[in-house]
C-alpha atoms as a PDB file:
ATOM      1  CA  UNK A   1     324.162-286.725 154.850  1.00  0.00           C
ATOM      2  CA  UNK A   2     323.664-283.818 157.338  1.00  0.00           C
ATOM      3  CA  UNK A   3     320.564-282.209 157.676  1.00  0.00           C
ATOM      4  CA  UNK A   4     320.492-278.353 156.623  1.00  0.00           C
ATOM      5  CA  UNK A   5     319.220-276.673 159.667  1.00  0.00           C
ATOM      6  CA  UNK A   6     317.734-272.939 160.237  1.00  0.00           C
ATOM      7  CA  UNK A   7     317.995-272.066 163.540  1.00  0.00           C
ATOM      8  CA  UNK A   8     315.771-269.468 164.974  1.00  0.00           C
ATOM      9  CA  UNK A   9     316.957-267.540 167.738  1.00  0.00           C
ATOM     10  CA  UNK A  10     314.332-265.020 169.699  1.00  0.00           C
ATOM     11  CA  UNK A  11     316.368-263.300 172.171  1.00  0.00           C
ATOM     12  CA  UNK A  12     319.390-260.715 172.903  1.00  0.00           C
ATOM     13  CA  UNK A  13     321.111-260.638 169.582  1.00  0.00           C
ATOM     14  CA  UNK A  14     323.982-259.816 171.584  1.00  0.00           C
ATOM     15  CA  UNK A  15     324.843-262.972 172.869  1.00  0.00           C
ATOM     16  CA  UNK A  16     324.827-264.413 169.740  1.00  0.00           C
ATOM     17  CA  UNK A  17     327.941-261.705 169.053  1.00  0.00           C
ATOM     18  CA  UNK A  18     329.683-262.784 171.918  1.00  0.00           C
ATOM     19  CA  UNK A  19     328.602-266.392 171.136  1.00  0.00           C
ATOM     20  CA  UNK A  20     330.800-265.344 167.794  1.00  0.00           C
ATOM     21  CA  UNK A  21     333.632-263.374 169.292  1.00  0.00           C
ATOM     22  CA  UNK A  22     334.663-265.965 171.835  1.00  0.00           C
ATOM     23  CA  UNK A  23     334.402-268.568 169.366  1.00  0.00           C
ATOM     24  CA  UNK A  24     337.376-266.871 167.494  1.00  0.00           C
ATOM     25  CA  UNK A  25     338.641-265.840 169.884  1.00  0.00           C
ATOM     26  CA  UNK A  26     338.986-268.961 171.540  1.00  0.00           C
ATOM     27  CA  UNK A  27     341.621-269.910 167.619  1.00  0.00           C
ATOM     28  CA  UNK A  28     338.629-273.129 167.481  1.00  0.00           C
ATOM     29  CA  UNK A  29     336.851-273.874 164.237  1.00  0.00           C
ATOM     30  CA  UNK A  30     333.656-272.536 164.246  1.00  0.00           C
ATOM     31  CA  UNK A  31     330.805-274.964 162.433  1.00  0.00           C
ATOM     32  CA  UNK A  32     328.924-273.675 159.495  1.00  0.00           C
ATOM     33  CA  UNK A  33     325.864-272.300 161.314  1.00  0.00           C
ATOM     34  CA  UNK A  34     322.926-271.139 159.637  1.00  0.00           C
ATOM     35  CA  UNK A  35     320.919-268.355 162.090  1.00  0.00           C
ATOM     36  CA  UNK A  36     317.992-265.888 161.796  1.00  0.00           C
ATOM     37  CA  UNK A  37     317.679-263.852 165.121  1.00  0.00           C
ATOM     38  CA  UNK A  38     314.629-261.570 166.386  1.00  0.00           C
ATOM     39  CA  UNK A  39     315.099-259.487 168.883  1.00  0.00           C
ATOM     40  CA  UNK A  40     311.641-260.427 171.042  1.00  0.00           C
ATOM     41  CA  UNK A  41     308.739-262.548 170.705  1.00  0.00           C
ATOM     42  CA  UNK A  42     306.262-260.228 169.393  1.00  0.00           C
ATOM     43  CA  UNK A  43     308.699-259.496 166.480  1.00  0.00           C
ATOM     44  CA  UNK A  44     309.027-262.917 165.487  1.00  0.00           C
ATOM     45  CA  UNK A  45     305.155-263.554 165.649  1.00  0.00           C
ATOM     46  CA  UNK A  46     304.423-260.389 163.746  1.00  0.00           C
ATOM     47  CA  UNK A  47     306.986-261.580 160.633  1.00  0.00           C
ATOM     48  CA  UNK A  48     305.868-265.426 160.805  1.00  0.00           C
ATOM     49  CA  UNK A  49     302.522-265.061 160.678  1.00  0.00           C
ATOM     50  CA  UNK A  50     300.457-267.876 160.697  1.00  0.00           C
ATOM     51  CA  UNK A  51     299.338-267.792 156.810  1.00  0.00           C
ATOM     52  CA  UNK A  52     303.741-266.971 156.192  1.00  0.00           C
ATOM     53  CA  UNK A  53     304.080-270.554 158.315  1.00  0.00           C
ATOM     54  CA  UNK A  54     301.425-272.224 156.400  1.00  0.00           C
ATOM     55  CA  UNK A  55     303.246-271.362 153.013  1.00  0.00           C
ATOM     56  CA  UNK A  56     306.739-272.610 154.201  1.00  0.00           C
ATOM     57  CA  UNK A  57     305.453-275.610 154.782  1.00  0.00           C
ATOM     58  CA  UNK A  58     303.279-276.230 151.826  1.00  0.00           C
ATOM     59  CA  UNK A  59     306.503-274.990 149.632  1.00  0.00           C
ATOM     60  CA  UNK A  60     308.555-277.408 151.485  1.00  0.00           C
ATOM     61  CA  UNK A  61     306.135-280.330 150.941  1.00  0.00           C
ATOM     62  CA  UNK A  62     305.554-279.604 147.315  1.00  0.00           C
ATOM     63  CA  UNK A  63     308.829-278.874 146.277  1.00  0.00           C
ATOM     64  CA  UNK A  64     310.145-275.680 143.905  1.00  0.00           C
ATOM     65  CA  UNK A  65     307.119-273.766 142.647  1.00  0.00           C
ATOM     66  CA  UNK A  66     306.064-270.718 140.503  1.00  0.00           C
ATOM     67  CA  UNK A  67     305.118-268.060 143.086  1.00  0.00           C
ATOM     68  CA  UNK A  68     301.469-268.639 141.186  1.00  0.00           C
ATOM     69  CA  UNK A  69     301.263-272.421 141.728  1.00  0.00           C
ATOM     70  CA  UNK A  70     301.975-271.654 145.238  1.00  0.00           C
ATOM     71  CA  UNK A  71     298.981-269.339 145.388  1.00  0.00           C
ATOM     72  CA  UNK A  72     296.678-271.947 143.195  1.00  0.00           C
ATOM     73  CA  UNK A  73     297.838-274.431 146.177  1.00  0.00           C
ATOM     74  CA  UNK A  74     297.247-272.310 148.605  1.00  0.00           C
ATOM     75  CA  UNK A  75     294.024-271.033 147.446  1.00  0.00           C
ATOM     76  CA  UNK A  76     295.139-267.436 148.223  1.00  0.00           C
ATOM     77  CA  UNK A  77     295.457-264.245 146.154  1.00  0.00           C
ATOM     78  CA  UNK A  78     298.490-263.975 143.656  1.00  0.00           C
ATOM     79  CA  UNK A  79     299.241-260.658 145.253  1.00  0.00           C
ATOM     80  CA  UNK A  80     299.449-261.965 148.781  1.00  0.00           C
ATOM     81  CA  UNK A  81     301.376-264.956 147.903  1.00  0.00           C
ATOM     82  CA  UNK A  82     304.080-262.926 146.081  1.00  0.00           C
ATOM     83  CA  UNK A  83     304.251-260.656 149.253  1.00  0.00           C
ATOM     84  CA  UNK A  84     304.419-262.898 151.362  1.00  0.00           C
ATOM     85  CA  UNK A  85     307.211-264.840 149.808  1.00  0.00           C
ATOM     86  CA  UNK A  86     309.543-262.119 149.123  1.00  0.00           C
ATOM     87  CA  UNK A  87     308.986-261.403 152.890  1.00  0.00           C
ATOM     88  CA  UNK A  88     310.259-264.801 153.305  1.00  0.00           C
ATOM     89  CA  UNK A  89     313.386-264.819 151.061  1.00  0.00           C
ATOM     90  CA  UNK A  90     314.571-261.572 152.762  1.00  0.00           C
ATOM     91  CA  UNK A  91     314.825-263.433 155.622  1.00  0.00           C
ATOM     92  CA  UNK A  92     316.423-266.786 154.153  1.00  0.00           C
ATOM     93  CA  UNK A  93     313.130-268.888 154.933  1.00  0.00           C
ATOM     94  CA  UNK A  94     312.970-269.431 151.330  1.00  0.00           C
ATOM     95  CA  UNK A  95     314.907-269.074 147.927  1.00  0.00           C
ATOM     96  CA  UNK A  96     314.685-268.886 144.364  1.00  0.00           C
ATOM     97  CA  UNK A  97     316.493-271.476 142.341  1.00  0.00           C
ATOM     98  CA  UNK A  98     317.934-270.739 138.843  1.00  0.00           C
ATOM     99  CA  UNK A  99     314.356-271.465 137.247  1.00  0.00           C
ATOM    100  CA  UNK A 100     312.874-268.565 139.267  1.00  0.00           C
ATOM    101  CA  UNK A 101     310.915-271.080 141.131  1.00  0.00           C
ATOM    102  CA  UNK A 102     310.727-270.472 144.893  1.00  0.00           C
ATOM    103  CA  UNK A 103     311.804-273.538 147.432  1.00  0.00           C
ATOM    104  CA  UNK A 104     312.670-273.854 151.507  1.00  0.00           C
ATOM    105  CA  UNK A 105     316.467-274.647 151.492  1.00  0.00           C
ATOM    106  CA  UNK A 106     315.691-276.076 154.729  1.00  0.00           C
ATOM    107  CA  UNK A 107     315.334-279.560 155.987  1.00  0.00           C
ATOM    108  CA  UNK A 108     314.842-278.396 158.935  1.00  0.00           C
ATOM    109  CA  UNK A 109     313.916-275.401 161.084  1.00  0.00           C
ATOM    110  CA  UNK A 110     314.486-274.741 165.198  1.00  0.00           C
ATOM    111  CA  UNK A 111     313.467-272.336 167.436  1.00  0.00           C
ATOM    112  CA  UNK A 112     315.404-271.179 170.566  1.00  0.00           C
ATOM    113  CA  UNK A 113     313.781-268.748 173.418  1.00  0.00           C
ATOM    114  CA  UNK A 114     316.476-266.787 175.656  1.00  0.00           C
ATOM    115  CA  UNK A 115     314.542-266.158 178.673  1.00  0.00           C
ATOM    116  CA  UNK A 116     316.077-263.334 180.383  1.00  0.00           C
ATOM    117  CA  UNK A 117     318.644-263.928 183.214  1.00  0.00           C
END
């Protein structure tokens, strides 16, 4: 079985156009790839906060959970929790299942830095 991998890029989302482009260009199949870019460091660390990262990986430990459990597990405020989460499923970090119980579709996540050329 595959693992489902997120792959964080932090970069020039332009190369990961041309990364796109040539690949169909090129008439080769392209793999599935699963891809959240931000445009710079600071705007990466200012959406993934520390107490966002905490949550993603408490959800993905404990499995699909009421957006309330979470907050009871993470001993934080409903409010914040809820916020914090839909923060995270706009960005495909985590979804809702059919139960409305939030989950990490991801086995795994990676994070790639472009340095500049």
């Amino acid at each position: 079985m595959k693992a489902n991998t997120l792959i964080i890029s932090i970069g020039n989302m332009d190369d990961d156009f041309t990364d796109v482009i040539d690949t169909w260009e090129s008439g080769k199949a392209a793999s599935p790839l699963n891809q959240l870019t931000f445009e710079s460091m600071s705007g990466f660390l200012s959406y993934l906060t520390p107490k966002r990262w905490e949550l993603v990986t408490v959800l993905r430990k404990q499995g699909h959970q009421s957006i309330k459990k979470l907050s009871e597990i993470l001993k934080r405020d409903y409010k914040n929790t809820h916020t914090d989460v839909k923060a995270m499923q706009e960005i495909g970090l985590i979804a809702k299942d059919t139960n409305d119980l939030v989950y990490v579709p991801w086995d795994n996540i990676e994070t790639h830095l472009r340095l500049a050329a």
